[in-house]
Protein backbone atom coordinates (compact mmCIF):
# COMPACT_ATOMS: atom_id res chain seq x y z
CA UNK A 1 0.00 0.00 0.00
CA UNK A 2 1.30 3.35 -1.30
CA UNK A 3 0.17 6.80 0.39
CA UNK A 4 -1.26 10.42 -0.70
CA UNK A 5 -1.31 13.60 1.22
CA UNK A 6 -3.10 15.93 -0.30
CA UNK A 7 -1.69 19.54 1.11
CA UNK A 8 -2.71 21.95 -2.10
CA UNK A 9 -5.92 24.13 -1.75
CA UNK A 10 -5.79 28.31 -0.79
CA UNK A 11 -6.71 27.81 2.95
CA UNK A 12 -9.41 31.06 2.51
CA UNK A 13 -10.90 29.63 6.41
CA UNK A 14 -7.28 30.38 7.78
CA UNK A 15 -6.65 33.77 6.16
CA UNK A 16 -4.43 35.95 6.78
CA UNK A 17 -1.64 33.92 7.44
CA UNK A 18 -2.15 31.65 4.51
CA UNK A 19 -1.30 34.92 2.39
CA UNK A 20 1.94 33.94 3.37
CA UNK A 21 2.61 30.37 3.52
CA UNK A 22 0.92 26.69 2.75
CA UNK A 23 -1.98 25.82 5.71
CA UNK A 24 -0.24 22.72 5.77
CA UNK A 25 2.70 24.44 7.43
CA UNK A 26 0.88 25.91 9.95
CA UNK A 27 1.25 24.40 13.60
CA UNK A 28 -0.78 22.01 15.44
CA UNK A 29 0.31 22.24 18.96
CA UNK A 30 3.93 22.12 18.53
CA UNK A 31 4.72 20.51 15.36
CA UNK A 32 3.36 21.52 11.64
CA UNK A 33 0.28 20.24 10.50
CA UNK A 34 1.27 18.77 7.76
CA UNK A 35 3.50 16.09 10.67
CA UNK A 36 0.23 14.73 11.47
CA UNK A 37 -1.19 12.76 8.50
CA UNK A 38 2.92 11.85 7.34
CA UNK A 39 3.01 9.87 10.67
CA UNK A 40 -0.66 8.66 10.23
CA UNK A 41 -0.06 6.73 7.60
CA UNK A 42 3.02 6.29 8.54
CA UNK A 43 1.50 3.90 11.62
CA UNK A 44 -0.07 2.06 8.66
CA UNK A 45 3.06 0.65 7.78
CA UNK A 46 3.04 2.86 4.41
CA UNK A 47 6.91 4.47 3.74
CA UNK A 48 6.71 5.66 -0.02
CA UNK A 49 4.29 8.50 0.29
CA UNK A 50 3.56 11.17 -2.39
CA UNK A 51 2.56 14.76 -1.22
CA UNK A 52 0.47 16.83 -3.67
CA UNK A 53 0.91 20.73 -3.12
CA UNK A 54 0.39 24.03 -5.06
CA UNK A 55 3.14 24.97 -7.10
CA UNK A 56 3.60 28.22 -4.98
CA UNK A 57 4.54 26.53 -2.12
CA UNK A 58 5.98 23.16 -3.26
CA UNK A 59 9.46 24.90 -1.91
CA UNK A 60 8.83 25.40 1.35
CA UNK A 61 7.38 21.95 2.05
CA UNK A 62 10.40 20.43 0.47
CA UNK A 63 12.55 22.23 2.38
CA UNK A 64 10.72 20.74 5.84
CA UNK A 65 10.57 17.15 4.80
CA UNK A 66 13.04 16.46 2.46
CA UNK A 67 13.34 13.61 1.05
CA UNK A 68 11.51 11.89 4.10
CA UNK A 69 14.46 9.85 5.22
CA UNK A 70 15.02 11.94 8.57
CA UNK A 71 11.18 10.54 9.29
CA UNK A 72 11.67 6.72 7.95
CA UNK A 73 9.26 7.58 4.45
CA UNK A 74 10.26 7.99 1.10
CA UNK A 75 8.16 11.14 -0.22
CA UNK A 76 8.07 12.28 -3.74
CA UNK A 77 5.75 15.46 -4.96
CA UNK A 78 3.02 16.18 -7.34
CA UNK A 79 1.78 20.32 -7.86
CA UNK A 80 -1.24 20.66 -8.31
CA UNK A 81 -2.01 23.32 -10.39
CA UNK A 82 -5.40 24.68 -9.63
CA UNK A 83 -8.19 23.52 -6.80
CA UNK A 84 -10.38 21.14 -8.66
CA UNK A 85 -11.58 18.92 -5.78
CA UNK A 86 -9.86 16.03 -3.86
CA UNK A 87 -11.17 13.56 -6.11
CA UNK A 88 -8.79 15.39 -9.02
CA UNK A 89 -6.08 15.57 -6.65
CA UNK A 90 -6.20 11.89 -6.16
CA UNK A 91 -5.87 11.71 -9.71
CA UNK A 92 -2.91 13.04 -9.83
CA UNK A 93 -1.32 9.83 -7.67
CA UNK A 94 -1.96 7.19 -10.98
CA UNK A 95 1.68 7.21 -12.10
CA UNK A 96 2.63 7.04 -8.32
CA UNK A 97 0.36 4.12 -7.12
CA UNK A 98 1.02 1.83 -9.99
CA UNK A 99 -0.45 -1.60 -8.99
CA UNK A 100 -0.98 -1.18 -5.29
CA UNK A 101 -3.88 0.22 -3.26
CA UNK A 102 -3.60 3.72 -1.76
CA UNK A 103 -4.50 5.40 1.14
CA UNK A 104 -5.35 9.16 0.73
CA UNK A 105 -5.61 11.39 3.61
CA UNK A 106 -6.02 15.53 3.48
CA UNK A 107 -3.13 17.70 4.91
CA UNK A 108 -5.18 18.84 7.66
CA UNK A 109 -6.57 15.71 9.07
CA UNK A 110 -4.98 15.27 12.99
CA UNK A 111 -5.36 11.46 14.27
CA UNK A 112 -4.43 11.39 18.02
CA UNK A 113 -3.45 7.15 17.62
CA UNK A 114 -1.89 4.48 15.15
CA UNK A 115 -4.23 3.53 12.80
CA UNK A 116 -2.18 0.23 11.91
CA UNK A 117 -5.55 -1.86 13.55
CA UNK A 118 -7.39 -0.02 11.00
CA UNK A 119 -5.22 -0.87 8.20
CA UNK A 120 -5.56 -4.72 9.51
CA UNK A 121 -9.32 -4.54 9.75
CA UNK A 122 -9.52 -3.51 6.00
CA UNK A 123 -7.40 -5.61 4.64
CA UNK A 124 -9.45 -8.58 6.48
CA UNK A 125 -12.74 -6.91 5.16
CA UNK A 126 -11.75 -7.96 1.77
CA UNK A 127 -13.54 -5.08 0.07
CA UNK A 128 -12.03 -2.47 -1.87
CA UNK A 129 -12.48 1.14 -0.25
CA UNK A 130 -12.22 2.14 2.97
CA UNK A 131 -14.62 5.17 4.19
CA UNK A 132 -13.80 6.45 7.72
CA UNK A 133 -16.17 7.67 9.86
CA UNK A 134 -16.30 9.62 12.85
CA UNK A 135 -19.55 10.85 14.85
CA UNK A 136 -19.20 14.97 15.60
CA UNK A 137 -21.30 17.72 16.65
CA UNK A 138 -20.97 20.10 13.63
CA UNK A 139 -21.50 18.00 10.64
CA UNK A 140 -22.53 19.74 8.19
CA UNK A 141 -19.12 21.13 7.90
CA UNK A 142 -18.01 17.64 6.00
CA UNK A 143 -19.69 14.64 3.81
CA UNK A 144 -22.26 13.40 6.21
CA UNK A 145 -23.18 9.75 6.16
CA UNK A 146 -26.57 8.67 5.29
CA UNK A 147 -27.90 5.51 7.68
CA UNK A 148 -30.38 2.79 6.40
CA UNK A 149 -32.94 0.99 8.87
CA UNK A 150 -30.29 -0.90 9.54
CA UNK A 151 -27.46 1.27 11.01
CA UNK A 152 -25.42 0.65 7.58
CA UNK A 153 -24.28 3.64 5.14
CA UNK A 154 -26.52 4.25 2.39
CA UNK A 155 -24.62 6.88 0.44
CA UNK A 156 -22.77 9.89 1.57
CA UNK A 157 -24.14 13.58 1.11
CA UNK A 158 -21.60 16.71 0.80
CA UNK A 159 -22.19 19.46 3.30
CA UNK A 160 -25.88 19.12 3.84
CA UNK A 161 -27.95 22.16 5.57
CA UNK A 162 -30.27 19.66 7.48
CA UNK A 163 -27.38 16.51 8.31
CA UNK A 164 -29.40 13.72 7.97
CA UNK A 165 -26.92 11.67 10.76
CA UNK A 166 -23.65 13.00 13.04
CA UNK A 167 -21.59 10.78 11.18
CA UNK A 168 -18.93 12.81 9.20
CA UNK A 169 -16.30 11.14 6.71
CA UNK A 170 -12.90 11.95 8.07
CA UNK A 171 -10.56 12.88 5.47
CA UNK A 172 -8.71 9.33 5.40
CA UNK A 173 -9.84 6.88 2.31
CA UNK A 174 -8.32 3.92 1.39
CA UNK A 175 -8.43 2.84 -2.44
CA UNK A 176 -7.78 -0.01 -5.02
CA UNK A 177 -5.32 0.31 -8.40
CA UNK A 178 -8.50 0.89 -10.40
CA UNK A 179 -9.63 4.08 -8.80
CA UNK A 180 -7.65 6.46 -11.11
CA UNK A 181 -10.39 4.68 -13.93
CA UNK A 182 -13.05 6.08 -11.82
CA UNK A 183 -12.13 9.76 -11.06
CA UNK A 184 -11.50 10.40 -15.32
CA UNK A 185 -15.65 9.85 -15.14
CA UNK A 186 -16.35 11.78 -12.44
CA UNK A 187 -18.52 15.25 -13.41
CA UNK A 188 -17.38 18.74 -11.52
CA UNK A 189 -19.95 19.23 -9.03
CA UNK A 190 -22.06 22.72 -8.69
CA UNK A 191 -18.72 24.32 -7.34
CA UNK A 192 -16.79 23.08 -10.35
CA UNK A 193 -15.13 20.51 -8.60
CA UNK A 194 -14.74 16.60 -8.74
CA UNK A 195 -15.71 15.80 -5.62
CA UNK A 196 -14.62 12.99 -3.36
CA UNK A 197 -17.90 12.06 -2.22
CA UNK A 198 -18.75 11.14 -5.70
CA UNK A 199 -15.74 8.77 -5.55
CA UNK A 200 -16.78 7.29 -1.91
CA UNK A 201 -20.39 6.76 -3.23
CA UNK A 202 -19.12 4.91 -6.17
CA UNK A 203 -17.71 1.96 -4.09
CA UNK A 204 -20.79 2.64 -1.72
CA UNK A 205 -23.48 1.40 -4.33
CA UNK A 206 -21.04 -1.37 -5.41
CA UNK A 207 -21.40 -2.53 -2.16
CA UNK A 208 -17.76 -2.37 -2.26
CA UNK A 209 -16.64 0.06 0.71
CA UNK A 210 -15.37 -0.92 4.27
CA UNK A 211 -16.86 1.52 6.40
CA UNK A 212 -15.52 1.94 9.88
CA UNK A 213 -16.29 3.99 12.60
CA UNK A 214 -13.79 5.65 14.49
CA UNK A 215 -13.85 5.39 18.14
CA UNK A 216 -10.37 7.75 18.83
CA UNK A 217 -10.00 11.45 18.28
CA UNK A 218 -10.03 13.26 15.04
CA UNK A 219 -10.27 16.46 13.63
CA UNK A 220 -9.55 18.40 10.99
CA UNK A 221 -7.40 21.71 11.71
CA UNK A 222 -8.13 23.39 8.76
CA UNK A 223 -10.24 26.35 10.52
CA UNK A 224 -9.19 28.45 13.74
CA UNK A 225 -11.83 26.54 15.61
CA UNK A 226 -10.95 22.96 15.04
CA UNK A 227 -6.98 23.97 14.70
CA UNK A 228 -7.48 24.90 18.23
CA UNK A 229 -9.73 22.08 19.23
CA UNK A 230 -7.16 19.94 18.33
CA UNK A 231 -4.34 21.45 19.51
CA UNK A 232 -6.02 21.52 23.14
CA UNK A 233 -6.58 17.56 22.65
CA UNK A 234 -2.89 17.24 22.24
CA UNK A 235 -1.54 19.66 24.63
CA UNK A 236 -3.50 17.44 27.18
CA UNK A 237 -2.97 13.70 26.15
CA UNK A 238 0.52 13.80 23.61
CA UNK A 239 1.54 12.79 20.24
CA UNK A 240 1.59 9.08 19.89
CA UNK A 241 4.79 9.36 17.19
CA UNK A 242 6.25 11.98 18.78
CA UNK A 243 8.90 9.46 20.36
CA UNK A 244 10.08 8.75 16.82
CA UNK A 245 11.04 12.52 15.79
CA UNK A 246 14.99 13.28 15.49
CA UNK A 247 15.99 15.44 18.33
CA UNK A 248 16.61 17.90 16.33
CA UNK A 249 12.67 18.33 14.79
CA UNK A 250 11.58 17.79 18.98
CA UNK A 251 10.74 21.59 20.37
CA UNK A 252 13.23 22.54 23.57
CA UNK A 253 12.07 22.15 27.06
């Protein structure tokens, strides 16, 4: 299994500071945000990672994480030219994946615990997508699950006024070799986008998606709000990687 962080995108919710550098780069608590989904998939046992980024800021990344050796990944980089929606940024990982499934997960996504038994319970599910979920009490902020009878996921629905459930799809996926054939017939959405929950309802109808619930912390920290939220959840209970940093990337006493 290959990996995808997908760091591009204008960060308008976090202006005015990203007037001046990549969200991604921002902190979290004590390290920069884009530290938290590298070491979350990381915990997955996935080394050779690709980050996609806008070409503005593709330099200063680089200059952070190198080649990814200092952190025990290899990471290669993609720009992405314009924002046209996670599902074309995913797109942009075809050459990258080759034959093996890939996990994607969004620059801004902060995971508080290894998600190795996650990758286990996947790979036993025998299915080809995994959909994360994760129940929260502002959901129409995200792609909000929508629940049959029976508990199970229906279809997912993009930022809906009235959220039909709490259950919001975190911004970690999990995808087979064939999903690059999917997002080339994908339609932009109303915001001229191709949109990822077009992708995730794709496997959905197939009956082909994992879908797991997430019992841990997550947030996203792509707003003031949840940047803080989350950095508050980590002042108080610690980075589970943090043991594995150089000394050098560790913040003095």
């Amino acid at each position: 299994m290959r990996g995808m962080i997908l760091a591009g995108g204008t960060g308008t919710r976090m202006r005015p500071l990203t007037l001046v550098t990549n969200k991604h780069l921002l902190p979290v608590w004590k390290y920069p945000m884009i530290y938290y989904p590298l070491h979350s998939l990381k915990s997955m046992g996935i080394t050779e990672i690709m980050i996609t980024v806008g070409g503005e800021s593709i330099a200063d990344v680089m200059r952070l994480l190198g080649s990814g050796a200092r952190f025990g990944v290899s990471l290669s980089y993609r720009v992405q030219d314009q924002a046209g929606g996670i599902a074309e940024a995913i797109g942009l990982g075809e050459g990258f994946a080759g034959n093996q499934p890939i996990a994607v997960i969004l620059g801004d996504n902060v995971f508080d615990e290894s998600l190795a038994p996650l990758r286990a319970d996947f790979e036993r599910s025998g299915k080809a997508a995994a959909i994360i979920l994760k129940e929260v009490p502002d959901p129409s902020r995200f792609g909000v699950a929508v629940l049959d009878p029976g508990g199970n996921v229906a279809e997912i629905v993009e930022k809906p006024a009235a959220p039909p459930s709490n259950w919001a799809v975190t911004g970690l996926y999990v995808y087979p070799p064939s999903v690059f054939a999917v997002t080339r017939t994908l339609k932009p959405s109303a915001r001229g986008e191709l949109e990822v929950t077009d992708l995730n309802n794709h496997y959905i109808r197939r009956g082909d998606a994992a879908v797991f619930r997430l019992g841990g912390f997550w947030s996203d920290a792509g707003t003031f709000e949840s940047n803080y939220r989350a950095t508050s959840r980590l002042r108080e209970h610690g980075v589970f990687w943090e043991s594995e940093l150089p000394a050098d990337q560790v913040p003095a006493p």
